[in-house]
Structures are given as structure tokens and as C-alpha cells.
Protein backbone atom coordinates (compact mmCIF):
# COMPACT_ATOMS: atom_id res chain seq x y z
CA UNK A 1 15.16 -53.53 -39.60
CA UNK A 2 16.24 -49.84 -39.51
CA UNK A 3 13.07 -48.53 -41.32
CA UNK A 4 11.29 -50.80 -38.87
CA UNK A 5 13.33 -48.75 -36.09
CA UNK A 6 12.75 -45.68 -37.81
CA UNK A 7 8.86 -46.06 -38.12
CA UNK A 8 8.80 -46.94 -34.67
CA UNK A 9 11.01 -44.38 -32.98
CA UNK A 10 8.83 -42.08 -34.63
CA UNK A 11 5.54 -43.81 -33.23
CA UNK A 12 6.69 -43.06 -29.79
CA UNK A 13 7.41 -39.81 -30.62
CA UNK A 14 4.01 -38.95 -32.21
CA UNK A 15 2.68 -40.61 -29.15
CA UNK A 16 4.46 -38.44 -26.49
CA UNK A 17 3.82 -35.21 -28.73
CA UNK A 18 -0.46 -36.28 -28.08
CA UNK A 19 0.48 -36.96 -24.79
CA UNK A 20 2.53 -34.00 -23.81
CA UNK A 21 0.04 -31.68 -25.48
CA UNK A 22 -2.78 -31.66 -22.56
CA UNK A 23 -0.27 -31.03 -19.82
CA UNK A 24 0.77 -28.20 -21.64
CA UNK A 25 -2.36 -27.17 -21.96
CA UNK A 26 -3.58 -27.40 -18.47
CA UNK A 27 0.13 -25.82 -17.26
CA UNK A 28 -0.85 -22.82 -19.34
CA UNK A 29 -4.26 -22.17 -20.06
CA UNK A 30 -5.93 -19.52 -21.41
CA UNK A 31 -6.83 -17.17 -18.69
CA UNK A 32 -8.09 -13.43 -18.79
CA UNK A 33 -9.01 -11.52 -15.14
CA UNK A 34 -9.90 -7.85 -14.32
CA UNK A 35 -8.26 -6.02 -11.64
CA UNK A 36 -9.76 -3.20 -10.04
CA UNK A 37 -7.59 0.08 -8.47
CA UNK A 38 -8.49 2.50 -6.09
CA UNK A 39 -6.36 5.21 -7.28
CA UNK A 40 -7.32 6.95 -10.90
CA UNK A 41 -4.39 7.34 -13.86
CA UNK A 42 -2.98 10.42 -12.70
CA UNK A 43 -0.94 8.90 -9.54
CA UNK A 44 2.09 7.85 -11.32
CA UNK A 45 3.63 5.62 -9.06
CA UNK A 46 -0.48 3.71 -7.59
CA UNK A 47 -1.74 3.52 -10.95
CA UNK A 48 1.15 2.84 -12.47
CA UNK A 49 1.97 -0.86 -10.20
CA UNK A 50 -1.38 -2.28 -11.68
CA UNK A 51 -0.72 -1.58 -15.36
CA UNK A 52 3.21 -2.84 -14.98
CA UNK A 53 1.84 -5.86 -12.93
CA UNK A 54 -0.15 -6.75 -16.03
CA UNK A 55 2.40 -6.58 -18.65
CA UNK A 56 4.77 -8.46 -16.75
CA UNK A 57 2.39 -11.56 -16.06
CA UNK A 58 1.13 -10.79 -20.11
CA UNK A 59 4.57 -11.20 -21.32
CA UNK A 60 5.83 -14.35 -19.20
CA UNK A 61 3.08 -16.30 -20.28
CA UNK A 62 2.93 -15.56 -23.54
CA UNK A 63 -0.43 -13.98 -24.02
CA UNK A 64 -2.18 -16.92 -22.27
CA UNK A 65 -3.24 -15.18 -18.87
CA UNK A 66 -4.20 -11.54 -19.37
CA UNK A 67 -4.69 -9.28 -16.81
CA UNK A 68 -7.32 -6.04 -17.87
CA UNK A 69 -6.75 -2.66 -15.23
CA UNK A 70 -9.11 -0.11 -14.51
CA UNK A 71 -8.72 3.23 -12.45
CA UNK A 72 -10.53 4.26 -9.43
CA UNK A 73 -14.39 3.96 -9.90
CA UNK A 74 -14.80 2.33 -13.40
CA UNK A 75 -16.28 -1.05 -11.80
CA UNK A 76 -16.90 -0.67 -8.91
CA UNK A 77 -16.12 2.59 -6.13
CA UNK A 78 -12.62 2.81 -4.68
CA UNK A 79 -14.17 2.07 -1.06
CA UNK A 80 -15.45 -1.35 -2.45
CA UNK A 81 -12.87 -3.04 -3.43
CA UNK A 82 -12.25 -5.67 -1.46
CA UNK A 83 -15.84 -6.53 -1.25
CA UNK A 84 -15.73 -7.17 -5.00
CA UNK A 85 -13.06 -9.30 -5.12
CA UNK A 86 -14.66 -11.27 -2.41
CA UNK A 87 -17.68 -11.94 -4.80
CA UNK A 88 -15.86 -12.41 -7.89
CA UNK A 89 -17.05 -8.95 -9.21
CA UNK A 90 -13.49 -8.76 -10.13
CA UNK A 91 -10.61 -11.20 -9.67
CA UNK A 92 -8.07 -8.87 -8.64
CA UNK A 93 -7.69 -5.00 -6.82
CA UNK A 94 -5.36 -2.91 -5.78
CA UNK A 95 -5.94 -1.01 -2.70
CA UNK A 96 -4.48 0.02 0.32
CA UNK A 97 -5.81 -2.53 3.24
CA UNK A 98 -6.62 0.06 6.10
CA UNK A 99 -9.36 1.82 3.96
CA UNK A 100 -11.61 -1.34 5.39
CA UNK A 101 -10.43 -0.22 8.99
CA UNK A 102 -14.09 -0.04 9.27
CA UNK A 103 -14.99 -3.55 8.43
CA UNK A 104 -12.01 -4.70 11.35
CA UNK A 105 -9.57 -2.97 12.92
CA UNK A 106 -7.04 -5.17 11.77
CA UNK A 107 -7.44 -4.12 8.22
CA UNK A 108 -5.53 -1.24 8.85
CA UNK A 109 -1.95 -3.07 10.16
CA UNK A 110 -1.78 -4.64 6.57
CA UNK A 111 -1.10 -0.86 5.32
CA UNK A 112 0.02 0.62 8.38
CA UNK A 113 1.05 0.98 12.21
CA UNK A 114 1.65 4.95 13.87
CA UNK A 115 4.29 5.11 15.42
CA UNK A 116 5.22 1.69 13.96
CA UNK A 117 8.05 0.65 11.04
CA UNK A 118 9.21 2.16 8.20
CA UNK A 119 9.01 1.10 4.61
CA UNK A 120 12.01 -1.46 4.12
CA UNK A 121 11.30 -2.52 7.67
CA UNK A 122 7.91 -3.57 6.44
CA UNK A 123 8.84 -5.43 3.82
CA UNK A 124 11.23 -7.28 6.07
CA UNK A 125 8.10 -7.74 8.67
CA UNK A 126 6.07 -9.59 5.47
CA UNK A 127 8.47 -11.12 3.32
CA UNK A 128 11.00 -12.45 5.84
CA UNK A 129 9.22 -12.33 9.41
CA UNK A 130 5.82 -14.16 8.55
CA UNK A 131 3.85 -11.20 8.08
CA UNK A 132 2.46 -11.73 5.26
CA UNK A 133 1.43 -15.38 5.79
CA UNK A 134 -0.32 -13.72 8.89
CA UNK A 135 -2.02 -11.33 6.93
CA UNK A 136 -3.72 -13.68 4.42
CA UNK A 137 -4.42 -15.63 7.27
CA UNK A 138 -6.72 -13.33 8.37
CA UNK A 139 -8.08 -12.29 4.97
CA UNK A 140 -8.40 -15.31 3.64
CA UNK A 141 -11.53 -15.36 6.17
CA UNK A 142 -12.71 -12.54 3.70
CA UNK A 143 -12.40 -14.55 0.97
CA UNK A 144 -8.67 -12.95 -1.06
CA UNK A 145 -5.20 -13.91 -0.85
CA UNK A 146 -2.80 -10.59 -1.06
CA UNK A 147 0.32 -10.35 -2.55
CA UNK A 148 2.31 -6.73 -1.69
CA UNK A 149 1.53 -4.18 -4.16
CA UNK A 150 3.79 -1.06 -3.37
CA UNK A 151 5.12 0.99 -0.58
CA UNK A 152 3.63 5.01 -0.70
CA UNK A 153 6.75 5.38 1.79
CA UNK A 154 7.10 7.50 4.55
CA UNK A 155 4.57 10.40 4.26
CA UNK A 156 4.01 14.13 5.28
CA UNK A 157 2.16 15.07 8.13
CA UNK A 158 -0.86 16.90 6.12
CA UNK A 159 -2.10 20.13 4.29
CA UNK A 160 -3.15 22.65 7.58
CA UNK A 161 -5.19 25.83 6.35
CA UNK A 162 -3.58 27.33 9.85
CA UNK A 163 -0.90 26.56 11.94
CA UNK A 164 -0.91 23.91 14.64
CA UNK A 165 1.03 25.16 17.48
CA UNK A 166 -0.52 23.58 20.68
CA UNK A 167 -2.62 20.12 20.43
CA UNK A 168 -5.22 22.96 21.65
CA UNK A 169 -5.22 23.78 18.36
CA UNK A 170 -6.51 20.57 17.10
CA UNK A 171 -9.67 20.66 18.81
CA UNK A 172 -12.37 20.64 16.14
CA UNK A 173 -10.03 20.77 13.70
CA UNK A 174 -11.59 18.83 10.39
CA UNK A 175 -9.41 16.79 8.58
CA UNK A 176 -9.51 14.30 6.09
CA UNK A 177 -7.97 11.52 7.45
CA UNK A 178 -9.76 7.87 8.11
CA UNK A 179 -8.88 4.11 9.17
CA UNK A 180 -6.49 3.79 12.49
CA UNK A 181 -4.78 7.35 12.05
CA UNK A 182 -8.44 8.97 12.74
CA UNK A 183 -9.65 6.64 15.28
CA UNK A 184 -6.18 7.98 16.95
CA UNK A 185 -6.40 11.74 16.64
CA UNK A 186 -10.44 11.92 17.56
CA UNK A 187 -8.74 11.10 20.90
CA UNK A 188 -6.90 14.52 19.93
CA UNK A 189 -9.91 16.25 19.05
CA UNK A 190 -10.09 15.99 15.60
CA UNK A 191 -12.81 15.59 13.41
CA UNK A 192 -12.38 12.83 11.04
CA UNK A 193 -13.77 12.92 8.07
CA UNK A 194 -13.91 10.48 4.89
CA UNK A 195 -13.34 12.30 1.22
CA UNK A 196 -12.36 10.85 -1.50
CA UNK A 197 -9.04 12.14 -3.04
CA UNK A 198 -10.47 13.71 -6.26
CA UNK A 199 -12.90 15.66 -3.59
CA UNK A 200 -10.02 17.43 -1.56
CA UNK A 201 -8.55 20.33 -3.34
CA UNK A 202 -12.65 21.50 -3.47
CA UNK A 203 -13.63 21.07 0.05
CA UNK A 204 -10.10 22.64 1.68
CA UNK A 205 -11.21 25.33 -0.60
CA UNK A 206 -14.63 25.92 0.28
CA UNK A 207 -13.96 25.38 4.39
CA UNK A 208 -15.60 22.23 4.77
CA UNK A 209 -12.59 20.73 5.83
CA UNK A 210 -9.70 22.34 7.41
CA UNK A 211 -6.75 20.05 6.69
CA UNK A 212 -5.83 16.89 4.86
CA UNK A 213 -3.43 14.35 4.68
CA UNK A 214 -2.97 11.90 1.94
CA UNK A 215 0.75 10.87 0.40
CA UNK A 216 3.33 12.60 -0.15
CA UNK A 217 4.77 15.80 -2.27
CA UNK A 218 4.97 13.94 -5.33
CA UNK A 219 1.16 13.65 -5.36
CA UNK A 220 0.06 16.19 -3.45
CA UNK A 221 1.81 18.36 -5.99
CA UNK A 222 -0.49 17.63 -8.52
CA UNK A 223 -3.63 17.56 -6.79
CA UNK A 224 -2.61 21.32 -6.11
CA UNK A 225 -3.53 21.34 -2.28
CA UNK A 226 -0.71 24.18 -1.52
CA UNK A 227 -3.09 26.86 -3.47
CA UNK A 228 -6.08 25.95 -0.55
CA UNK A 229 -3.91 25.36 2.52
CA UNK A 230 -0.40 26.24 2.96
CA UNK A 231 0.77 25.01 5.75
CA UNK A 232 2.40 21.96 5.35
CA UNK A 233 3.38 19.93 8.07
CA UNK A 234 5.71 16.96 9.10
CA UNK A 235 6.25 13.81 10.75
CA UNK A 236 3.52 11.68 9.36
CA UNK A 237 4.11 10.03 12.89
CA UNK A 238 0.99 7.92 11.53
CA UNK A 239 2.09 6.93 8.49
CA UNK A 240 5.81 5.70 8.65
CA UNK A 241 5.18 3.74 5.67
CA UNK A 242 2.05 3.12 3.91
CA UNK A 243 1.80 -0.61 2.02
CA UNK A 244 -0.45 -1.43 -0.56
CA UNK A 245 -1.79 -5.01 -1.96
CA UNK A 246 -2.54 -7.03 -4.93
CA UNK A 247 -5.77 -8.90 -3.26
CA UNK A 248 -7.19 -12.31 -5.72
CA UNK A 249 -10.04 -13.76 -5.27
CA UNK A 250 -9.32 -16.64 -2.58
CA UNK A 251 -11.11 -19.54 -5.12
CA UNK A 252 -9.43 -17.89 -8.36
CA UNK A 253 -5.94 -17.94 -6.68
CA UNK A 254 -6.42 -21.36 -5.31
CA UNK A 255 -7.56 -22.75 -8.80
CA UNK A 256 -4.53 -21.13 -10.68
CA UNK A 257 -1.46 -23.57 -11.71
CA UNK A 258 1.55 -23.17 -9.44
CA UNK A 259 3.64 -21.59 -13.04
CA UNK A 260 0.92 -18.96 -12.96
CA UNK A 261 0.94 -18.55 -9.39
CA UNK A 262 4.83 -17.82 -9.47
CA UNK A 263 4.14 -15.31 -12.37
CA UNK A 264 1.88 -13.32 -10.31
CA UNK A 265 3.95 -13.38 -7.48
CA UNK A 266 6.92 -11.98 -9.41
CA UNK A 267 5.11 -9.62 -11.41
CA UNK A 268 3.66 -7.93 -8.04
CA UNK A 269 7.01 -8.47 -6.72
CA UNK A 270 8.65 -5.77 -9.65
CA UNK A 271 5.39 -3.23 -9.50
CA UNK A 272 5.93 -3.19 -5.85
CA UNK A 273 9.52 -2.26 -5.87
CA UNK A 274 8.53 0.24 -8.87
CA UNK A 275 6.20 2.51 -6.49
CA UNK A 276 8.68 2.57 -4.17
CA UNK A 277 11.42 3.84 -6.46
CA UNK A 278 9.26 6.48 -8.09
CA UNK A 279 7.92 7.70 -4.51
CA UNK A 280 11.55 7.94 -3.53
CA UNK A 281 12.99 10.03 -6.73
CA UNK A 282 10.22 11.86 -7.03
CA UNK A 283 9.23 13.14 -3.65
CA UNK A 284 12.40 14.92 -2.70
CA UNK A 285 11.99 16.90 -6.20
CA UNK A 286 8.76 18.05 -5.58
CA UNK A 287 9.34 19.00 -2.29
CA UNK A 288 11.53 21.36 -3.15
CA UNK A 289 9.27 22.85 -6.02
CA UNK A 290 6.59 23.42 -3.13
CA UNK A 291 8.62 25.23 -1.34
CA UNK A 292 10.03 27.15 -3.85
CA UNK A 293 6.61 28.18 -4.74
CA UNK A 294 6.09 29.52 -1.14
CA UNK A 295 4.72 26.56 0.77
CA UNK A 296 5.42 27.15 4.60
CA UNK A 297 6.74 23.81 5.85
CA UNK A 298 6.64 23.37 9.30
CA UNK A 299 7.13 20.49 12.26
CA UNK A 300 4.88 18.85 14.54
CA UNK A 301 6.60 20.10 18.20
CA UNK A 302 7.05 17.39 20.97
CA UNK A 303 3.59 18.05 22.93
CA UNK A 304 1.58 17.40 20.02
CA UNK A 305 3.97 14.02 18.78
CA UNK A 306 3.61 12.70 22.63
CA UNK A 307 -0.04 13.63 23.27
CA UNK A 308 -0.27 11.66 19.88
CA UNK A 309 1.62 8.59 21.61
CA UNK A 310 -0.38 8.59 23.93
CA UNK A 311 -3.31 8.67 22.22
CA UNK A 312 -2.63 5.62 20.22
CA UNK A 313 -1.39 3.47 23.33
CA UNK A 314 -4.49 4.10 24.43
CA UNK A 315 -6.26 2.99 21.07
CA UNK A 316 -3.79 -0.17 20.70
CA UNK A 317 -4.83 -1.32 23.97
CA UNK A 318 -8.15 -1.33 23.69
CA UNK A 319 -8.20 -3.32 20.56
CA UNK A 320 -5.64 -5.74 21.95
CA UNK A 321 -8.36 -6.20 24.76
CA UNK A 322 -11.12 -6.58 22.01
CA UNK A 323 -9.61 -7.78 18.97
CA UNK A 324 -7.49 -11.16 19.04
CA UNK A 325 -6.85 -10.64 15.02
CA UNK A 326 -5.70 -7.39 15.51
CA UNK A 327 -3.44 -8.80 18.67
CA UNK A 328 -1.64 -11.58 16.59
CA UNK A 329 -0.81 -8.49 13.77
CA UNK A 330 0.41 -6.07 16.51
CA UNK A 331 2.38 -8.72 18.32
CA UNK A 332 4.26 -8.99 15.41
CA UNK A 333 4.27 -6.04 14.23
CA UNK A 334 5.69 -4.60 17.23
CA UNK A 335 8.25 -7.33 17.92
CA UNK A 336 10.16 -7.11 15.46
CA UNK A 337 9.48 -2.87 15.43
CA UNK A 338 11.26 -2.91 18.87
CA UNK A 339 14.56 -5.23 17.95
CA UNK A 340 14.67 -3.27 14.22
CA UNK A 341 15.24 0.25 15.44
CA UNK A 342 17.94 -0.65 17.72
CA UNK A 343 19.84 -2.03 14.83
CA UNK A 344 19.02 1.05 12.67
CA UNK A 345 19.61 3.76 15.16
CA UNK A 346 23.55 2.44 15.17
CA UNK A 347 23.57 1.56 11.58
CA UNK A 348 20.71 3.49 8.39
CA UNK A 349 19.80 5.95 11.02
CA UNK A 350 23.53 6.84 11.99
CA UNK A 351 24.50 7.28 8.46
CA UNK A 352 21.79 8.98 7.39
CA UNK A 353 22.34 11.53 9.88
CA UNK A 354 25.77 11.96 9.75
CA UNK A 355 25.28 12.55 5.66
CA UNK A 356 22.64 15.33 6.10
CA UNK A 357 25.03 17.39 8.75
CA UNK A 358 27.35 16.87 5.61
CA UNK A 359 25.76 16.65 3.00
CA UNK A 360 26.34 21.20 2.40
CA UNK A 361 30.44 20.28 2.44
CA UNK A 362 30.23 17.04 0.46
């Protein structure tokens, strides 16, 4: 009777091993995707998300789903990102959303608002206040699903190769800025004019353009834009913050198991809080190397910051007039924008400026 028992204990057991085995199997299958960046190796903190996204997502699954990166330009060009993932060229990218400010407006509030939040207020806009659900949303009708990818953080106002003391002084003034920000200061009489980063160093040097903007000192270090224009100027009042996104192919990321799904979401979740981090430690450092080596830092004065204000008003509402995607994001956006500051001008703005009038006695 108890070998009987035995035998058949172990039946059901052998049976529930075959049967368990496909469900495993389809919980974890075998998966490998490419993901496509738009910045190249040498930004530490862009680059950088991608390749830690991958490892994480590698090592949670055990091997099974494999993510592949490659720098700017080895699949496609850094301005066609999103159109790739839309196709299935790749699965994955990792861009900055208001470089397709061109395809729709509204592109451009998934990175960015001027005169809008700052970084952790972002964050709390997507994760917490529905933004991000309203933001895939509207690019799911593009055909990817975005998960955040990284904060650049709040940024300088640009490379100048002379000063900018009146907004008379901005009148053809070329500078390498694009999306939203340039659509704003044409009103300002810019020029604005698309270059790639790799391209800028070369054409401040040789005059074609006459300023640029692009990060932040921890980059702009490196690309070595004080040697071709040395004026360097702040408030970014366009750039607060500047997010970045993971975007997945809409039918991959729908056909993924929810486990996977989770992985991705955490794994995008640690590489975005990693290029915030290094952006933070690492741009007050190089800061003060630029100016050590003789950079002449200077600020935007009040006409040029309000003739700026007004300038983008004026931009806001005519795509609120035009644009009803745009209007849902900037309803939002700005909603929550208005109620933020007035808790953070009695509380993280307070402190913050009560520790730098300190911070030579502390």
C-alpha cells in the first residue's frame, strides 16, 4: 500500500513538473531586442542609462531577455529614432522626446516646458500626477509606449561667442538650439539652427554659428566649447529640466509578459535615477574647472528673461488654440507647475537659499 502511495505521489509529481514546465516557459521566454540611443559613448551620464538599463533587465531574468545598445548613429541617425521604433527597425531608443518637436508640438512637453518645472517636479508631474499615462496616450498614436529614461537636470543658458547685454543683441544671433526653445526665441530674433552635437565645437569655431546651448558643464566640458566661445551664460529659463525616455515598440511592449514588463519598468526606473545623480555630482565640479580655466560666466538680466516670457506666452497660446494634444499636456503641466512652486518657494527654495548665503560660514 505504501509503495502503491509512493509510486503514485510521485506520478502526480512527474505530472505537475510536465505541466508546470510550459508556463514557465511562456512566463520567461527567450527574448533578445536592440535599443537605439541618440547620444554617442562619451556622455557619461545619456549613454550610460541605456547600457545600465540592459544589465539590469539581463540579470533579473536570468539571461532570457537581452537587451543589445548602440550609440548615436550606428542603426539608424539620432534624429530618427522614434520613427524606427515605430517600424520595428529597433524595439527600443533612447532619446529625448522634444527633438520630434517638428513632427507635433507636443513632442516637446514630454522633455520639456520654459519657464515650466524643475527636475524632481517632473518626475512628480509623470509618476504621481498622470503625466506619464498622458504622454503615452498621445504616443501610443505613434506607435511606442515610453517609460522615463533620465533627467539632464536643470541646464545652462548656452555657449555666447559675445556678450548678450540687451535682447537687441539677439537679433540675428545664430544659435544652435531647436524643438520649443527655438520656436520661442525666433520670436526674439534668433536664428535657430539644427546641429548635431558632435558638429558644435567645429561650427562655433569657424562662425557659422554664434552660440549654442546643449546640457550642462559636465558635458559641455568635454566637448570643449569654452576654447570657441567663452561666454557662458545662465538661466536655462528654457530648460528647467530636460527628461529623457525609454520608447518600445507599442506591439513589442504589448506582447511582453507582465514579469518582463515589471523588469523593464524597474530597470528604466534605476538608469533614470542614475543620470540624474551623475548630472548632479558632476556638474557643480566641472563648473568650477571652467571657470578656473577662465570661462566668463555671466546672467541673463531681467529684459531679456521677460521679453523671453513673453515670447513663449505668446507661443503657448497659439498652440493651445491649434493643438488640443499639446492643450491636454500643458493643462497639466501647468497645473500642477502653479500649486508646486508655492510649496517650494516656502519649503526647497527657502532652504536652499538660506544655505548658499551660508554656506562661506558653515
Amino acid at each position: 500500500m505504501k509503495r502503491r502511495t509512493f509510486l503514485g505521489s510521485m506520478g502526480v509529481g512527474a505530472a505537475a513538473s510536465t505541466l508546470a514546465a510550459p508556463a514557465i516557459a511562456q512566463s520567461a521566454p527567450e527574448i533578445t531586442w536592440r535599443l537605439q540611443s541618440a547620444f554617442p559613448t562619451s556622455f557619461d551620464a545619456l549613454y550610460a542609462a541605456t547600457t545600465t538599463m540592459a544589465q539590469y533587465v539581463e540579470e533579473m531574468t536570468d539571461g532570457r531577455f537581452r537587451i543589445q545598445p548602440f550609440a548615436a548613429g550606428e542603426i539608424v541617425a539620432g534624429n530618427q529614432i522614434v520613427d524606427a521604433v515605430s517600424d520595428g527597425t529597433v524595439e527600443m531608443g533612447h532619446t529625448a522626446s522634444q527633438y520630434y518637436h517638428g513632427k507635433d508640438p507636443a513632442f516637446s512637453l514630454g522633455t520639456l516646458l520654459p519657464f515650466g518645472l524643475n527636475t524632481r517636479m517632473m518626475d512628480a508631474w509623470q509618476m504621481q500626477g498622470g503625466g506619464l499615462e498622458l504622454l503615452n496616450t498621445f504616443y501610443a498614436k505613434h506607435g511606442f509606449y515610453a517609460l522615463p529614461g533620465g533627467n539632464v537636470t536643470a541646464q545652462m543658458g548656452g555657449w555666447y561667442r559675445k556678450e548678450i547685454n540687451t535682447v537687441a543683441d539677439l537679433a540675428g544671433l545664430k544659435m544652435r538650439v531647436g524643438g520649443l526653445p527655438g520656436s520661442i526665441m525666433a520670436k526674439m530674433g534668433v536664428v535657430p539652427t539644427a546641429i548635431p552635437g558632435g558638429d558644435v565645437y567645429v561650427s562655433l569655431e569657424r562662425g557659422t554659428i554664434d552660440a549654442a546651448e546643449f546640457t550642462g558643464p559636465f558635458d559641455e566640458e568635454r566637448m570643449g566649447l569654452s576654447k570657441v566661445a567663452p561666454y557662458y551664460y545662465f538661466p536655462a529659463w528654457w530648460e528647467g529640466q530636460a527628461a529623457v525616455h525609454f520608447f518600445i515598440n507599442l506591439q513589442k511592449w504589448e506582447e511582453l509578459p507582465a514579469n518582463y514588463k515589471s523588469v523593464l519598468r524597474a530597470a528604466a526606473a534605476t538608469a533614470s535615477d542614475q543620470v540624474v545623480t551623475r548630472y548632479d555630482y558632476g556638474n557643480p565640479a566641472a563648473l568650477v574647472r571652467l571657470i578656473g580655466a577662465g570661462v566668463q560666466l555671466r546672467g541673463f538680466n531681467e529684459e531679456i528673461i521677460s521679453t523671453a516670457l513673453t515670447a513663449a506666452k505668446e507661443v503657448y497660446a497659439e498652440l493651445n488654440a491649434t493643438n488640443p494634444e499639446w492643450k491636454t499636456l500643458y493643462d497639466s503641466i501647468t497645473a500642477y507647475r502653479d500649486t508646486a512652486y508655492a510649496y517650494w518657494q516656502l519649503t526647497e527654495l527657502s532652504y536652499d537659499a538660506m544655505i548658499s548665503r551660508l554656506r562661506t560660514q558653515l
